[in-house]
N, C-alpha and C. Protein backbone atom coordinates (compact mmCIF):
# COMPACT_ATOMS: atom_id res chain seq x y z
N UNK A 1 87.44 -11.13 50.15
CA UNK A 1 87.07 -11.59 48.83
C UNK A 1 85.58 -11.91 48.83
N UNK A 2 84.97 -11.78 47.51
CA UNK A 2 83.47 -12.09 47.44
C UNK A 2 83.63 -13.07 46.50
N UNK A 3 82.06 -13.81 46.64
CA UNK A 3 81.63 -14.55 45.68
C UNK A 3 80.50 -14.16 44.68
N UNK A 4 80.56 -13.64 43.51
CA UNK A 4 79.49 -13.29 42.92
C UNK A 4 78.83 -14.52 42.20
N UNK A 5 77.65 -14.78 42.69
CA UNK A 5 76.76 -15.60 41.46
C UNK A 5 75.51 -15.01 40.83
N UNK A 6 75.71 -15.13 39.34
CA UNK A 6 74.38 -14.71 38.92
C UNK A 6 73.77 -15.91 38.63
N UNK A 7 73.18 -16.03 38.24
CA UNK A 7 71.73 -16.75 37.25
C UNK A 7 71.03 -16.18 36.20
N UNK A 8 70.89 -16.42 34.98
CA UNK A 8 70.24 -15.79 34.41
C UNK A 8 69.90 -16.30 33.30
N UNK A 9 69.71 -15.73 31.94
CA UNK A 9 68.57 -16.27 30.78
C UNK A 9 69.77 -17.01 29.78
N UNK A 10 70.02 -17.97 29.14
CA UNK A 10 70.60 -18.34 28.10
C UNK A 10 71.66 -17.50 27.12
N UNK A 11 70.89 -16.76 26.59
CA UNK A 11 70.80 -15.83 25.99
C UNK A 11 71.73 -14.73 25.72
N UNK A 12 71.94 -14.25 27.66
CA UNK A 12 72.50 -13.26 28.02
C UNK A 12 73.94 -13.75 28.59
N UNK A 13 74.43 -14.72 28.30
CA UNK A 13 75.85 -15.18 28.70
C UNK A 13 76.58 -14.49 28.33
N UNK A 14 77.08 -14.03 26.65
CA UNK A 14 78.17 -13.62 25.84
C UNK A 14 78.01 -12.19 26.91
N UNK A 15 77.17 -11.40 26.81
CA UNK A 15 76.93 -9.74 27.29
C UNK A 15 77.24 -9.87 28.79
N UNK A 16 76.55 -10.71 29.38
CA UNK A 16 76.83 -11.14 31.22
C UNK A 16 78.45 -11.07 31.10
N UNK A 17 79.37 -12.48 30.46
CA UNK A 17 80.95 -12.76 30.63
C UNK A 17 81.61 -11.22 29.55
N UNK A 18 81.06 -10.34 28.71
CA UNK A 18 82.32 -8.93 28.24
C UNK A 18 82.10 -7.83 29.66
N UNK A 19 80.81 -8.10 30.22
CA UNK A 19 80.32 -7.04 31.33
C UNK A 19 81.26 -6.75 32.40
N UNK A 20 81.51 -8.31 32.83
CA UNK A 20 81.82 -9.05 33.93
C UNK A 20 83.51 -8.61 33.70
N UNK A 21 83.85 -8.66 32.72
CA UNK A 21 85.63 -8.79 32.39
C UNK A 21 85.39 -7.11 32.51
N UNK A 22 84.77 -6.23 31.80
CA UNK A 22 85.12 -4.99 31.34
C UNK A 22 84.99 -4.27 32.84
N UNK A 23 84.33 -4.67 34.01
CA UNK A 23 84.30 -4.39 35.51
C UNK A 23 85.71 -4.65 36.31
N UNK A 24 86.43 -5.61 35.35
CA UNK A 24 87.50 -6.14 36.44
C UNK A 24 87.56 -7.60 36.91
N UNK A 25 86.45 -8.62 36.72
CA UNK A 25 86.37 -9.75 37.06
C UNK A 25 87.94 -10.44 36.12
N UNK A 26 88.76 -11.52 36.67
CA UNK A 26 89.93 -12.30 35.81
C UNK A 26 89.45 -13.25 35.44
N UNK A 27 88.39 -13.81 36.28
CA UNK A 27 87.91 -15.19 36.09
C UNK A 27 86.84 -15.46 36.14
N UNK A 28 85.98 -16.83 35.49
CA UNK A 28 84.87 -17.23 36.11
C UNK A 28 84.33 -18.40 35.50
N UNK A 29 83.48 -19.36 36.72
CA UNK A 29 82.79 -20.31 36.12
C UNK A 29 81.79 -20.04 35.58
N UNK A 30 81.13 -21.44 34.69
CA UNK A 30 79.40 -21.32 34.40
C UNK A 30 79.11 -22.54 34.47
N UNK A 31 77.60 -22.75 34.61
CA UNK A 31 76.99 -24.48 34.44
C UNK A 31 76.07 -23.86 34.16
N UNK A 32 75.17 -24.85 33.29
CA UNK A 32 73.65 -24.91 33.01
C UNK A 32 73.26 -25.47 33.84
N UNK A 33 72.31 -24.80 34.72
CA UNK A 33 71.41 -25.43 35.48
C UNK A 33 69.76 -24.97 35.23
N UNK A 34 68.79 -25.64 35.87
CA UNK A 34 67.13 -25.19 36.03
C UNK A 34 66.85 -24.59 36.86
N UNK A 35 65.88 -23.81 36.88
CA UNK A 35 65.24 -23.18 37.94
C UNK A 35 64.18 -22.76 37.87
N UNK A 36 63.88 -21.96 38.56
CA UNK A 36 62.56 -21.21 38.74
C UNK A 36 62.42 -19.94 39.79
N UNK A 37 61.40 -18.68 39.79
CA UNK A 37 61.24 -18.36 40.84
C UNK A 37 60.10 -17.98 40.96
N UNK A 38 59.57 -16.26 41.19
CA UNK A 38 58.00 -16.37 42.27
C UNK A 38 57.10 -16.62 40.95
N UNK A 39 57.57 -17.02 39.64
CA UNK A 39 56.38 -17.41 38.84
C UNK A 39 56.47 -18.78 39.29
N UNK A 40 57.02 -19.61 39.46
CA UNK A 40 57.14 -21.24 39.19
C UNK A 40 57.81 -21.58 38.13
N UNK A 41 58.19 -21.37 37.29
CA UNK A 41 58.90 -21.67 35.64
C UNK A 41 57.61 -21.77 35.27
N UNK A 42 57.50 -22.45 33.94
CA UNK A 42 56.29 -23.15 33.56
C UNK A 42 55.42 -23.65 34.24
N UNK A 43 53.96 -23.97 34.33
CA UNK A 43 53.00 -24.46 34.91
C UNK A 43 52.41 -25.48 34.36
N UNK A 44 52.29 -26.83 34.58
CA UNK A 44 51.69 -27.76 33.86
C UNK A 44 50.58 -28.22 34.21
N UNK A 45 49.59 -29.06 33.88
CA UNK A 45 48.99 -30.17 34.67
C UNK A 45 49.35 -31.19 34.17
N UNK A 46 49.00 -32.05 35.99
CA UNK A 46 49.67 -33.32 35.90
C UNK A 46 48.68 -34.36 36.59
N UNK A 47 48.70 -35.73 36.39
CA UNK A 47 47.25 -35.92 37.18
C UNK A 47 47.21 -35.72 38.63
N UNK A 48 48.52 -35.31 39.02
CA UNK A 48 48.68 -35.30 40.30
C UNK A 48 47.95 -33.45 40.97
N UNK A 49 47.94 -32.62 39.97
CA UNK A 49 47.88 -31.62 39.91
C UNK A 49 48.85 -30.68 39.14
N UNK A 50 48.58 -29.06 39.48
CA UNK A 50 49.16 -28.26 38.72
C UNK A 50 51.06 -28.94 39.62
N UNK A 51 51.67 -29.09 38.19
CA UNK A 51 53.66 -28.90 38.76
C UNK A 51 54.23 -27.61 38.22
N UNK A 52 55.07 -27.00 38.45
CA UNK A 52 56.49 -26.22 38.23
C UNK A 52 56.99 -27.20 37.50
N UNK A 53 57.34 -26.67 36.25
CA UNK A 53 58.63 -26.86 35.25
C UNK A 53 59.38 -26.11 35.65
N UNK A 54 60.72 -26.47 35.63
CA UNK A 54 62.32 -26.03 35.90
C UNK A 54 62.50 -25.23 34.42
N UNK A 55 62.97 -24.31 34.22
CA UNK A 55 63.49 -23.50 33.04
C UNK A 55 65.06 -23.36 33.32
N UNK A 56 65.51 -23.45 31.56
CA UNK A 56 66.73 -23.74 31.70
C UNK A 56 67.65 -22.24 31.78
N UNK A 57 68.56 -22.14 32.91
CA UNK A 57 69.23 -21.21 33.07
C UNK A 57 70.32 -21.25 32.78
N UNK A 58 71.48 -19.82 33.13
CA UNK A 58 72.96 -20.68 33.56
C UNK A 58 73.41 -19.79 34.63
N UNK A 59 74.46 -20.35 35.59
CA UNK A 59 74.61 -19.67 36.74
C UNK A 59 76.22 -19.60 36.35
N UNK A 60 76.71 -18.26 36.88
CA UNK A 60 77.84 -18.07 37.08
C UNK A 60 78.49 -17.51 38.17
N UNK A 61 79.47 -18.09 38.45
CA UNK A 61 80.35 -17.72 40.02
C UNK A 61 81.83 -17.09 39.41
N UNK A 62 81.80 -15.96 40.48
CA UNK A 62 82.88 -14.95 40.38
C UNK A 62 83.65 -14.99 41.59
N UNK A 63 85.06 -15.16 41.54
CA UNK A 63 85.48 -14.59 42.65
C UNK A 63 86.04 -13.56 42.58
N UNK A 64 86.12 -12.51 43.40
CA UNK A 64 86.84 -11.28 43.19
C UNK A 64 87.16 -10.74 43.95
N UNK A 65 88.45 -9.64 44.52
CA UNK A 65 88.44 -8.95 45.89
C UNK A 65 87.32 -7.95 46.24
N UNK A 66 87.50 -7.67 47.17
CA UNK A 66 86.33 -6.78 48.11
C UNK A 66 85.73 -5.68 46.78
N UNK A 67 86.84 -5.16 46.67
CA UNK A 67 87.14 -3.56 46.11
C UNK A 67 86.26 -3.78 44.55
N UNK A 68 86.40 -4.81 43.86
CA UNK A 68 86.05 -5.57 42.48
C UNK A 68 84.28 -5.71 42.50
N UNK A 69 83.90 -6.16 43.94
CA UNK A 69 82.55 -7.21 43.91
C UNK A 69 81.46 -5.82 43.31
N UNK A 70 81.65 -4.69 43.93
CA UNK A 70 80.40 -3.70 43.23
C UNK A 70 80.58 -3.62 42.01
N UNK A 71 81.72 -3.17 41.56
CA UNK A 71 81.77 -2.28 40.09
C UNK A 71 81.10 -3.84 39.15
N UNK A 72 81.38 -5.21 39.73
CA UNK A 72 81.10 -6.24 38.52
C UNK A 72 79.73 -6.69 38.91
N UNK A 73 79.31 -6.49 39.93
CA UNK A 73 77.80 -7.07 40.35
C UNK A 73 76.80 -5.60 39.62
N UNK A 74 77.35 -4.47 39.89
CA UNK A 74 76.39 -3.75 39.22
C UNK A 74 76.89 -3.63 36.81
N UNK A 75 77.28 -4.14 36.83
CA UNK A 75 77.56 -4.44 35.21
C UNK A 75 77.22 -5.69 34.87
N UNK A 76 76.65 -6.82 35.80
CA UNK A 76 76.25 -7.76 35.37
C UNK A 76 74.90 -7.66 35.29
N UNK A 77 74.25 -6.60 36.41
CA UNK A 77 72.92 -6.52 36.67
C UNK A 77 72.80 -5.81 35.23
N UNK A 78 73.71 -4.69 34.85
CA UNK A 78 73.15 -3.75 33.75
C UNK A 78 72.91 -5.21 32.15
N UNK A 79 73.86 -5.72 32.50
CA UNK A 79 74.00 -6.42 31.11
C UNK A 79 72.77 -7.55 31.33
N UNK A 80 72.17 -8.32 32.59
CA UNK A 80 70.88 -8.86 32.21
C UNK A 80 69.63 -8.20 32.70
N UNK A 81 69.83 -7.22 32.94
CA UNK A 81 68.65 -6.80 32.69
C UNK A 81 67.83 -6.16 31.71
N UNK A 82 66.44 -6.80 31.95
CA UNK A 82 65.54 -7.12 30.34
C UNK A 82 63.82 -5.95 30.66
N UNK A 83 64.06 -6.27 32.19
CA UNK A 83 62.71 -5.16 32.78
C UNK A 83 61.81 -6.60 32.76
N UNK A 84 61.80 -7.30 32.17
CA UNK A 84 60.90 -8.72 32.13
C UNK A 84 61.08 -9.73 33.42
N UNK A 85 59.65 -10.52 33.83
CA UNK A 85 60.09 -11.55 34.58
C UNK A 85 60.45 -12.54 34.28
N UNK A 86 61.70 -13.16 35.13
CA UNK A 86 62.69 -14.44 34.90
C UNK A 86 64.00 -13.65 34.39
N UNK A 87 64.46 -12.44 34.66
CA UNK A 87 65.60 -11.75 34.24
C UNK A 87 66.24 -12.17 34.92
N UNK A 88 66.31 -13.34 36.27
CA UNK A 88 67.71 -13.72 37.00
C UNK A 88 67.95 -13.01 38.15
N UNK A 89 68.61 -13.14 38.73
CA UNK A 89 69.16 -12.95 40.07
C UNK A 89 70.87 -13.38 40.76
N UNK A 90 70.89 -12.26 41.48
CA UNK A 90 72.83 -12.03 41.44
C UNK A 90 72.59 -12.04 43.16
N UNK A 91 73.72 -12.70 43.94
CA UNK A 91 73.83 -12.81 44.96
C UNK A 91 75.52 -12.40 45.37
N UNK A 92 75.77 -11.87 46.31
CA UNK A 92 77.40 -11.69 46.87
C UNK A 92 77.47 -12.76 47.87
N UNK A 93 78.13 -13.84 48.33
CA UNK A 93 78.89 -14.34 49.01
C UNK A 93 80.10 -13.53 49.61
N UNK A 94 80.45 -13.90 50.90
CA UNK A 94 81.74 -13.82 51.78
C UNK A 94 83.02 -15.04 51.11
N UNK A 95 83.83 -14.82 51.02
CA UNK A 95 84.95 -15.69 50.63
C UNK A 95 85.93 -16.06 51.69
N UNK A 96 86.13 -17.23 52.45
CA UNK A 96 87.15 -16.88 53.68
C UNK A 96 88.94 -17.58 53.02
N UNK A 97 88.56 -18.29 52.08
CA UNK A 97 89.98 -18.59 51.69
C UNK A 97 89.70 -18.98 50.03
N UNK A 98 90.93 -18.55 49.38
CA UNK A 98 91.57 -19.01 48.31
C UNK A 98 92.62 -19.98 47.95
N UNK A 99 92.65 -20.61 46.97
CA UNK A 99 93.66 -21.29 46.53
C UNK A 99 94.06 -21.37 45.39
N UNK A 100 95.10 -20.67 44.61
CA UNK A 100 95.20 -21.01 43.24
C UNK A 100 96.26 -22.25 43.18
N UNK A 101 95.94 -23.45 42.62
CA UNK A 101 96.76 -24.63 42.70
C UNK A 101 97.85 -24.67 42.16
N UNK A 102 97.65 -24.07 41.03
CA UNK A 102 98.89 -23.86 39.99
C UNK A 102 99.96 -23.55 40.19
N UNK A 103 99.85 -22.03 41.33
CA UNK A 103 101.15 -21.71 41.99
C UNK A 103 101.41 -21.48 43.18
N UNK A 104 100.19 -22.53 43.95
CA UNK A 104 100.14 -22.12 45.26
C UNK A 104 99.85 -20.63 46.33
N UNK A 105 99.38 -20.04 45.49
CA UNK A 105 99.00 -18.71 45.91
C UNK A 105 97.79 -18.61 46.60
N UNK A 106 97.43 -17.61 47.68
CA UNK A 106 96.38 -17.96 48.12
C UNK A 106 95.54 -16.46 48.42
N UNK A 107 94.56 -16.92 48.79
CA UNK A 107 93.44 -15.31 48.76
C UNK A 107 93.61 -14.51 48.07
N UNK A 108 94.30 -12.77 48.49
CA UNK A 108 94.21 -11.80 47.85
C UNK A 108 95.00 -11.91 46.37
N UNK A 109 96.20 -13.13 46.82
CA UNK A 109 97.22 -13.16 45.24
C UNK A 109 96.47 -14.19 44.27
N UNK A 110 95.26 -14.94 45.09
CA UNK A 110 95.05 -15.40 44.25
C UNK A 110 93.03 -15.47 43.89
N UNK A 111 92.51 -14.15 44.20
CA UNK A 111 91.69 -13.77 43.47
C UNK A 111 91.47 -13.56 42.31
């Protein structure tokens, strides 16, 4: 099993979560979180000097079996990508166990 997380622009959630389902994903989280990358987010001054502002993102985690993780990592990439910088970034994780609580099922039954 993999872990897919993206990150990406606000914006692009609704198109990221039909992408993500129309690949095969069943499930998935999201949170708003901040970030930044090789720009810094925003650039301020401060009297301390120039800071990084955090820009607001949202990250989402996928779990999925082996066979699942390409077809939805490359349809998430299609759906945020903008050609612009700050378009986000998608990572695969290894998965070593599952648990679905509900019915006690675990890993592959319960990807």
């Amino acid at each position: 099993m993999k872990l897919i997380t993206a990150v990406l622009k606000p914006g692009q959630f609704e198109e990221v979560v039909q992408a993500a389902v129309r690949a095969g994903a069943r499930g998935l989280t999201a949170a708003e979180v901040r970030g930044f990358g090789h720009q810094y987010g925003h650039m301020e001054d401060t009297p301390e000097g120039r800071a990084a502002i955090l820009i607001p993102k949202l990250r989402v985690d996928i779990v999925v079996r082996d066979e699942t993780a390409e077809p939805v990592v490359g349809a998430i990439a299609k759906a945020m990508n903008t050609g612009t910088i700050g378009g986000g970034k998608i990572w695969v994780s290894d998965v070593e166990s599952v648990l679905r609580v509900r019915t006690g099922e675990r890993d592959r039954d319960a990807a």
